[in-house]
Protein backbone atom coordinates (compact mmCIF):
# COMPACT_ATOMS: atom_id res chain seq x y z
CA UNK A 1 21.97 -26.86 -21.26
CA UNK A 2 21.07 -30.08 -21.13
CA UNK A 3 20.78 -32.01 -17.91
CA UNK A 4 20.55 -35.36 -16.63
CA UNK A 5 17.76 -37.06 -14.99
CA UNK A 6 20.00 -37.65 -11.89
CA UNK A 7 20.65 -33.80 -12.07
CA UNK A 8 16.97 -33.00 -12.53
CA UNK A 9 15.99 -35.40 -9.12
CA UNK A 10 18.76 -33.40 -7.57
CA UNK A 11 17.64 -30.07 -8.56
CA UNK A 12 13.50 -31.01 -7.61
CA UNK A 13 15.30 -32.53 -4.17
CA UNK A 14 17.27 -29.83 -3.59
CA UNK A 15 14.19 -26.84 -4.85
CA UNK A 16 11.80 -28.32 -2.55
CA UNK A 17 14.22 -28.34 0.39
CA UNK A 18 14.85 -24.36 -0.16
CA UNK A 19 11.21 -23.64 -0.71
CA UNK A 20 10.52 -25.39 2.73
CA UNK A 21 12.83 -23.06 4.45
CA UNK A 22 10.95 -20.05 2.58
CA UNK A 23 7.96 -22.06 3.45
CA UNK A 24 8.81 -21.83 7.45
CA UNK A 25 9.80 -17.50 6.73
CA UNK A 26 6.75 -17.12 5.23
CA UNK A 27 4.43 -19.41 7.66
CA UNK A 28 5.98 -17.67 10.55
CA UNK A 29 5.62 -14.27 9.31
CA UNK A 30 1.97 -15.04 8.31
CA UNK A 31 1.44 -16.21 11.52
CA UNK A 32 3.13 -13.26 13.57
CA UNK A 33 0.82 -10.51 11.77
CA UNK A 34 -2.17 -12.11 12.02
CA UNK A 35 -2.25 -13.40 15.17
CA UNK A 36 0.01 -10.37 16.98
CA UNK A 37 -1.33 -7.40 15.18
CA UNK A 38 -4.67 -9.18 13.97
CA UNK A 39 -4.33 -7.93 10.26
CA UNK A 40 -6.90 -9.08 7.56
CA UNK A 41 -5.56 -12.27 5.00
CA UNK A 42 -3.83 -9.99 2.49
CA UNK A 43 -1.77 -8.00 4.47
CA UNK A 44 -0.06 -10.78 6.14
CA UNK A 45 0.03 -12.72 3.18
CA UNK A 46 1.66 -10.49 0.86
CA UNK A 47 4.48 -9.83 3.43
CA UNK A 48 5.10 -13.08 4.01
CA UNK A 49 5.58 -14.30 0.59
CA UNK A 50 7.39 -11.51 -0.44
CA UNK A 51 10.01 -12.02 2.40
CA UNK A 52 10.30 -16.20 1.25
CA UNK A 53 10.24 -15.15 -2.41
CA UNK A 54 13.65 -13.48 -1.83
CA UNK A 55 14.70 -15.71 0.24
CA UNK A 56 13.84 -18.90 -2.37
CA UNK A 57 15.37 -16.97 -5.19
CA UNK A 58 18.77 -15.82 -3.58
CA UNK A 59 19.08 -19.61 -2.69
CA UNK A 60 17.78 -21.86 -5.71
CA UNK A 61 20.04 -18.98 -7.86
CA UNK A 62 22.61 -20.41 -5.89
CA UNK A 63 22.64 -23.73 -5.07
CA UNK A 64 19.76 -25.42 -7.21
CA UNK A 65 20.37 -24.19 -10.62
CA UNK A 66 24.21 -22.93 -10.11
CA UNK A 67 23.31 -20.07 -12.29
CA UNK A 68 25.80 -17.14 -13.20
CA UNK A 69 22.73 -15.36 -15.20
CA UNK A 70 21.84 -11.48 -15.01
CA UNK A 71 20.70 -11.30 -11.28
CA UNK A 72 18.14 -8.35 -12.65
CA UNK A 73 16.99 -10.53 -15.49
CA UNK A 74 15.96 -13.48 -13.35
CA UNK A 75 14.44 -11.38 -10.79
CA UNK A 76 12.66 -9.32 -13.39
CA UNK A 77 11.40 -12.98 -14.87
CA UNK A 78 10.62 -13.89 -11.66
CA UNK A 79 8.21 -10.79 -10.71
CA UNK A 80 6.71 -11.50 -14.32
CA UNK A 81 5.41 -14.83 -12.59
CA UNK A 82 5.05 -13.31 -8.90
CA UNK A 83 2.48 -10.21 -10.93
CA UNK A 84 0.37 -12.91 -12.45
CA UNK A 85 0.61 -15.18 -9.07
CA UNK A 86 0.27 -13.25 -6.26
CA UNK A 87 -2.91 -11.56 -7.81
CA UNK A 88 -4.94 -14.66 -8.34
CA UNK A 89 -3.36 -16.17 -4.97
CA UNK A 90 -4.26 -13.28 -2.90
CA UNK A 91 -7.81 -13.21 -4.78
CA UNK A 92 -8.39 -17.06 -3.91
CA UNK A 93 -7.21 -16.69 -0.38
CA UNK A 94 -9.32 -13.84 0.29
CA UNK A 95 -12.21 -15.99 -1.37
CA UNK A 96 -12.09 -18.59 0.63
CA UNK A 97 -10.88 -17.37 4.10
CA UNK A 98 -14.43 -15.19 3.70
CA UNK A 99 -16.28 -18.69 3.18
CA UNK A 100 -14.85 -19.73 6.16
CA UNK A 101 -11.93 -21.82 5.06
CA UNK A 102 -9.40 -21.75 7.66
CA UNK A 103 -6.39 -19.12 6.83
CA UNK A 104 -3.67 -21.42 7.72
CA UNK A 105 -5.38 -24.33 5.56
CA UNK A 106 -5.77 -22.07 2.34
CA UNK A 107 -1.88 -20.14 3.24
CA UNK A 108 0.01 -23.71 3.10
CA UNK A 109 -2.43 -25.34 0.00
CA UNK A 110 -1.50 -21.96 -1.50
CA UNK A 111 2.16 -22.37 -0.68
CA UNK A 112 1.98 -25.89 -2.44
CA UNK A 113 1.09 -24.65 -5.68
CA UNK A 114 3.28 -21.41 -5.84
CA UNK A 115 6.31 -23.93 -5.02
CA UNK A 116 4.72 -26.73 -7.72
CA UNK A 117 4.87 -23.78 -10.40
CA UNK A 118 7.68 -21.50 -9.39
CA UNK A 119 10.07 -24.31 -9.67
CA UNK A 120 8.74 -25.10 -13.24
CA UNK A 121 8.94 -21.53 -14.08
CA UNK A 122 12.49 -21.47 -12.54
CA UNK A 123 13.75 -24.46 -14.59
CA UNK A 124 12.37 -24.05 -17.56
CA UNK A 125 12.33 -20.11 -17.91
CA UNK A 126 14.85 -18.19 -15.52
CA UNK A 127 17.30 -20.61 -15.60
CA UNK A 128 16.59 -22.86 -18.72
CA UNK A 129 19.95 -21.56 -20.21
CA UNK A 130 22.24 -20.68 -17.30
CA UNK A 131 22.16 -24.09 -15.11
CA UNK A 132 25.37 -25.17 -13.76
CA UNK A 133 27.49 -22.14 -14.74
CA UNK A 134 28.37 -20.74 -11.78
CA UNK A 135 31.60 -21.19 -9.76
CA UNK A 136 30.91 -23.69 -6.80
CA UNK A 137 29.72 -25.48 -9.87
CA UNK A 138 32.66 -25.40 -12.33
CA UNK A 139 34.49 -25.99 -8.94
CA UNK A 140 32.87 -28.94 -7.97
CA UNK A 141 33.25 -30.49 -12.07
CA UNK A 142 37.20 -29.69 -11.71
CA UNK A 143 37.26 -31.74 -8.77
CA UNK A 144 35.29 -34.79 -10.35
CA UNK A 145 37.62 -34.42 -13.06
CA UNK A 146 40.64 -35.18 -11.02
């Protein structure tokens, strides 16, 4: 489905907002394992961003791309990226929290990128075909229509 460029602002605008509210689950889950129970970088990192990858995905399904599609489709797409992502992520923050790096410096640079490419995975992928199907959608054209 084609969309607009107004649409596409909308939907970046709108993306970004979610993953900042799966940003704050997962910084705040991070942050209660490590410093509470004191549990290495991967540990706390891979609970974390599972917890604000369900979270993103039950609410850019939603609201960002108004998508009907096959629930266990998308999510299956979506662990397609998260196996090839959380890998090298978890690899690169292990890397560098061993050099040193701070763990909250290399959790929210990672967090950056995984929202940069989840969204284009997400647009152009899960949802490329299913945008602005669902019913608050076809709702909310009825009403413009009127």
């Amino acid at each position: 489905m084609q969309v607009s460029k107004k649409e596409n602002l909308i939907q970046v605008v709108k993306f970004v907002l979610f993953s900042a509210s799966a940003g704050i689950i997962q910084a705040l889950t991070f942050t209660m394992l490590n410093e509470l129970l004191h549990w290495p970088y991967w540990p706390c990192y891979l609970i974390a961003l599972t917890l604000s990858v369900l979270w993103n995905f039950t609410l850019n399904r939603e609201f960002t791309f108004k998508s009907t599609t096959n629930v266990p489709k998308a999510m299956l797409k979506i662990a397609i990226y998260y196996a090839i992502f959380t890998p090298l992520s978890t690899w690169w923050g292990v890397a560098l929290t061993n050099m040193g790096w701070n763990e909250y410096i290399v959790l929210f640079g990672t967090m950056l990128i995984n929202m940069a490419t989840e969204f284009l995975v997400c647009r152009f992928l899960v949802y490329r075909d299913s945008m602005n199907t669902n019913q608050r959608d076809q709702r909310s054209a009825a009403m413009v229509q009127k």
